[in-house]
C-alpha atoms as a PDB file:
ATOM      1  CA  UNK A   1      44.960  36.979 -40.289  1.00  0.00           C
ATOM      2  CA  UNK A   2      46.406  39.384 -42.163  1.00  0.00           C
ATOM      3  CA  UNK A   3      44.970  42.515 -44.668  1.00  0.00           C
ATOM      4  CA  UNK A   4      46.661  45.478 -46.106  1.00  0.00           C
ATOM      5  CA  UNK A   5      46.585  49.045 -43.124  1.00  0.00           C
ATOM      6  CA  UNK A   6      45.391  52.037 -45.573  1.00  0.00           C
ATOM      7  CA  UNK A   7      47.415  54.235 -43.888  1.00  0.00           C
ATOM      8  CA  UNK A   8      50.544  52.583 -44.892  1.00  0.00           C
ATOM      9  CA  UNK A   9      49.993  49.344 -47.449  1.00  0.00           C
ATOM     10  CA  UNK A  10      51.604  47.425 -45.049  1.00  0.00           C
ATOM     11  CA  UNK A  11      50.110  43.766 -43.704  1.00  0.00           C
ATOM     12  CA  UNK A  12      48.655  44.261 -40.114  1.00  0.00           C
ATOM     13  CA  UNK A  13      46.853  41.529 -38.292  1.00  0.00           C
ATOM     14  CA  UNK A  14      42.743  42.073 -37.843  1.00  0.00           C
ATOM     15  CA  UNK A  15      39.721  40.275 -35.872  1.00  0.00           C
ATOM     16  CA  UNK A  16      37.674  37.906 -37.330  1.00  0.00           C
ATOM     17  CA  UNK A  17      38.163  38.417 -40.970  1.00  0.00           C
ATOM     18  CA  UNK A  18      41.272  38.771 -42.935  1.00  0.00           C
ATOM     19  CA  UNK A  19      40.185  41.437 -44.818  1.00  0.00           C
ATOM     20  CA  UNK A  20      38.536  43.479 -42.010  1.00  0.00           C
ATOM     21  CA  UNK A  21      39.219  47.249 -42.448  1.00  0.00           C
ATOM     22  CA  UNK A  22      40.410  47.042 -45.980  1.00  0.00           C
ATOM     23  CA  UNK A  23      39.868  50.355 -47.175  1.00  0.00           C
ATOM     24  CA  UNK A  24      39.383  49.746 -50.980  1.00  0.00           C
ATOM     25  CA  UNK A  25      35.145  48.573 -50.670  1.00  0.00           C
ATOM     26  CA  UNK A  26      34.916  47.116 -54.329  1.00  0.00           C
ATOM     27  CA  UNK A  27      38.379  45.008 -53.843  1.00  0.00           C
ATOM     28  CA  UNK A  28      37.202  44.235 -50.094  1.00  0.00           C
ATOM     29  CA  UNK A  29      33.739  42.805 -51.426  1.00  0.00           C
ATOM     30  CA  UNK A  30      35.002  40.870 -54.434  1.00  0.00           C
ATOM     31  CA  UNK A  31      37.805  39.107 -51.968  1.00  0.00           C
ATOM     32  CA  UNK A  32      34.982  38.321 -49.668  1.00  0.00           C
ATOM     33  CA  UNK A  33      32.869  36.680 -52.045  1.00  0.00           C
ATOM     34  CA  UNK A  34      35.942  34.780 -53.692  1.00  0.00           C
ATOM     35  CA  UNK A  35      37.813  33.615 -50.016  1.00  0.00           C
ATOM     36  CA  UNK A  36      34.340  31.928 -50.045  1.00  0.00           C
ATOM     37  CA  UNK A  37      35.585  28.764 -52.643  1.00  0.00           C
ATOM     38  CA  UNK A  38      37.017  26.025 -50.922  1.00  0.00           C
ATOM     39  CA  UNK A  39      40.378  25.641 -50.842  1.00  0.00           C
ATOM     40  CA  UNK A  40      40.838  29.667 -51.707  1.00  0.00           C
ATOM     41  CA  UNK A  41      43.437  31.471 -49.629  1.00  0.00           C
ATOM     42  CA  UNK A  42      43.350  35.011 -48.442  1.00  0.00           C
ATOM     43  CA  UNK A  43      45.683  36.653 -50.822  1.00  0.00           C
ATOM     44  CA  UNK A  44      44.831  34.882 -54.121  1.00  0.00           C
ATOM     45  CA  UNK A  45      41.462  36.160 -53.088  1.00  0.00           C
ATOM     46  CA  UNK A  46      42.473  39.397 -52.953  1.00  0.00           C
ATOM     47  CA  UNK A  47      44.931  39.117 -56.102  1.00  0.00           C
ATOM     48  CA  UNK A  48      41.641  37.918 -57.876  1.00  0.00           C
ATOM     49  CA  UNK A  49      39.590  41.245 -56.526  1.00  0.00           C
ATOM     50  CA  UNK A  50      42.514  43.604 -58.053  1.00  0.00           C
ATOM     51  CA  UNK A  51      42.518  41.853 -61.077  1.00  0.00           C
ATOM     52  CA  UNK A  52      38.745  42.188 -61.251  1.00  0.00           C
ATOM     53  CA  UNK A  53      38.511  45.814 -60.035  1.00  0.00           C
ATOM     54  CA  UNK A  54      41.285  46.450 -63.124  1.00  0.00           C
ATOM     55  CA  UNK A  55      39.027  44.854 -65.780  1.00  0.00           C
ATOM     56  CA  UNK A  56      36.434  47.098 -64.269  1.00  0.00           C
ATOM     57  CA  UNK A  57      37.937  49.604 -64.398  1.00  0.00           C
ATOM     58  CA  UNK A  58      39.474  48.972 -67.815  1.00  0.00           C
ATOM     59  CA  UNK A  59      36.692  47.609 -69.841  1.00  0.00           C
ATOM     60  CA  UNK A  60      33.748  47.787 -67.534  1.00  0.00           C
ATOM     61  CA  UNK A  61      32.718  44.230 -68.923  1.00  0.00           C
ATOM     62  CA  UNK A  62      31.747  41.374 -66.470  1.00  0.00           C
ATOM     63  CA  UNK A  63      32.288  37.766 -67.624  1.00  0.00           C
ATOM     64  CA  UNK A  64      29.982  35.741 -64.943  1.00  0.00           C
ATOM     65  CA  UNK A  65      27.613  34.536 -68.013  1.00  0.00           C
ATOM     66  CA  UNK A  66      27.557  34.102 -71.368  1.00  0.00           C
ATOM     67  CA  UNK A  67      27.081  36.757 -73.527  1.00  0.00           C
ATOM     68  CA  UNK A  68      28.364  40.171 -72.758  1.00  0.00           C
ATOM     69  CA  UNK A  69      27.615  42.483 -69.448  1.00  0.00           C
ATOM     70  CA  UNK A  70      28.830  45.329 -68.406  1.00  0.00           C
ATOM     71  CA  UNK A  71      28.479  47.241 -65.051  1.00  0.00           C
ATOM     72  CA  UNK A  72      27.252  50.429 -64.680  1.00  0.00           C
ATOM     73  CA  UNK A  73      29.440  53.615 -65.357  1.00  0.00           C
ATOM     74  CA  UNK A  74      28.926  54.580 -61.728  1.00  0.00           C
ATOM     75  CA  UNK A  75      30.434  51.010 -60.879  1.00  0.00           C
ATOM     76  CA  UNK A  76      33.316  51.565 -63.015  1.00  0.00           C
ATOM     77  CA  UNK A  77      34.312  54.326 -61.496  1.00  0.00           C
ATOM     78  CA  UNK A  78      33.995  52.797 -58.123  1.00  0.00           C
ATOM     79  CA  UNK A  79      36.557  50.008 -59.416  1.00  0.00           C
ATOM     80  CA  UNK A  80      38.689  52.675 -60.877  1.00  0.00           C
ATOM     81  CA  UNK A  81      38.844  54.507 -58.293  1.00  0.00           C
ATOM     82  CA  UNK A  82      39.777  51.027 -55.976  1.00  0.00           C
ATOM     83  CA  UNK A  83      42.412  50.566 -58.430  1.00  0.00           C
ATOM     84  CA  UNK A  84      44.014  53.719 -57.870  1.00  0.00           C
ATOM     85  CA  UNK A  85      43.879  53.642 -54.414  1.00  0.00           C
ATOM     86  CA  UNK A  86      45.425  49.986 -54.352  1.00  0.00           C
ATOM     87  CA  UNK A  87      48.256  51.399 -56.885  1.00  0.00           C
ATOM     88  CA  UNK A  88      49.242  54.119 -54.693  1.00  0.00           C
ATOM     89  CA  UNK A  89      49.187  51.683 -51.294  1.00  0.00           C
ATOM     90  CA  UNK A  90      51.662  49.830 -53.127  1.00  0.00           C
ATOM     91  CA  UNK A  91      53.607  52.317 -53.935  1.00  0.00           C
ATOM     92  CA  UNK A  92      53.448  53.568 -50.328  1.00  0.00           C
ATOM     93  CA  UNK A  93      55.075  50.121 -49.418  1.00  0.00           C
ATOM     94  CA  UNK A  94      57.577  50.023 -51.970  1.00  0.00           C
ATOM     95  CA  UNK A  95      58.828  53.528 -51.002  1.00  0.00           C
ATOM     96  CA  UNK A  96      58.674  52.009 -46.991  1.00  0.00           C
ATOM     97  CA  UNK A  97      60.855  49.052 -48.048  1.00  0.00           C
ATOM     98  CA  UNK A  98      63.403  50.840 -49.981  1.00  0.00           C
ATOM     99  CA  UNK A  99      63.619  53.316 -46.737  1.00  0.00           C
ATOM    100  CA  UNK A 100      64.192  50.269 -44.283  1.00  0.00           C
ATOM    101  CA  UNK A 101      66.724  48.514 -46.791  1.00  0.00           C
ATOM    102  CA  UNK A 102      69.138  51.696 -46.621  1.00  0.00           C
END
């Protein structure tokens, strides 16, 4: 199975879990959670963390239940923070691709 290395945002193969040593903890725990639903693969999951951790971040509202919630500000910043750190991995890979295509 396959997860993103933090070092360099690009896929690497892990033990049991696909997203094993993901280094982003909010994105890793909402994927976890999600991978859960049958039929769900591994990157939707993952896709449906980021998207998520950026609503988070953004609005800090959670729409499990009716009615409005929002997370804590110390959450937020958690998921903002996640965000970041998934923005610059990809980055990081973009950069490595355009290197190897030259």
């Amino acid at each position: 199975m396959a997860c993103l290395d933090g070092s360099t945002g690009a896929p690497v193969r892990t033990g049991s879990s696909a997203l094993a040593g993901f280094q982003i903890i909010d994105i890793e725990r909402i994927a976890v959670h999600v991978e859960k639903r049958p039929g769900m693969t591994t990157s939707h999951a993952i896709a449906i963390a980021i998207n998520t951790a950026k609503k988070w971040c953004a609005t800090g509202e959670v729409h499990q239940w009716p009615g409005v919630q929002r997370i804590n500000l110390g959450s937020r910043k958690e998921a903002c923070k996640a965000v970041a750190e998934w923005e610059a991995l990809k980055k990081k890979a973009a950069a490595q691709r355009a290197k190897k295509g030259n």
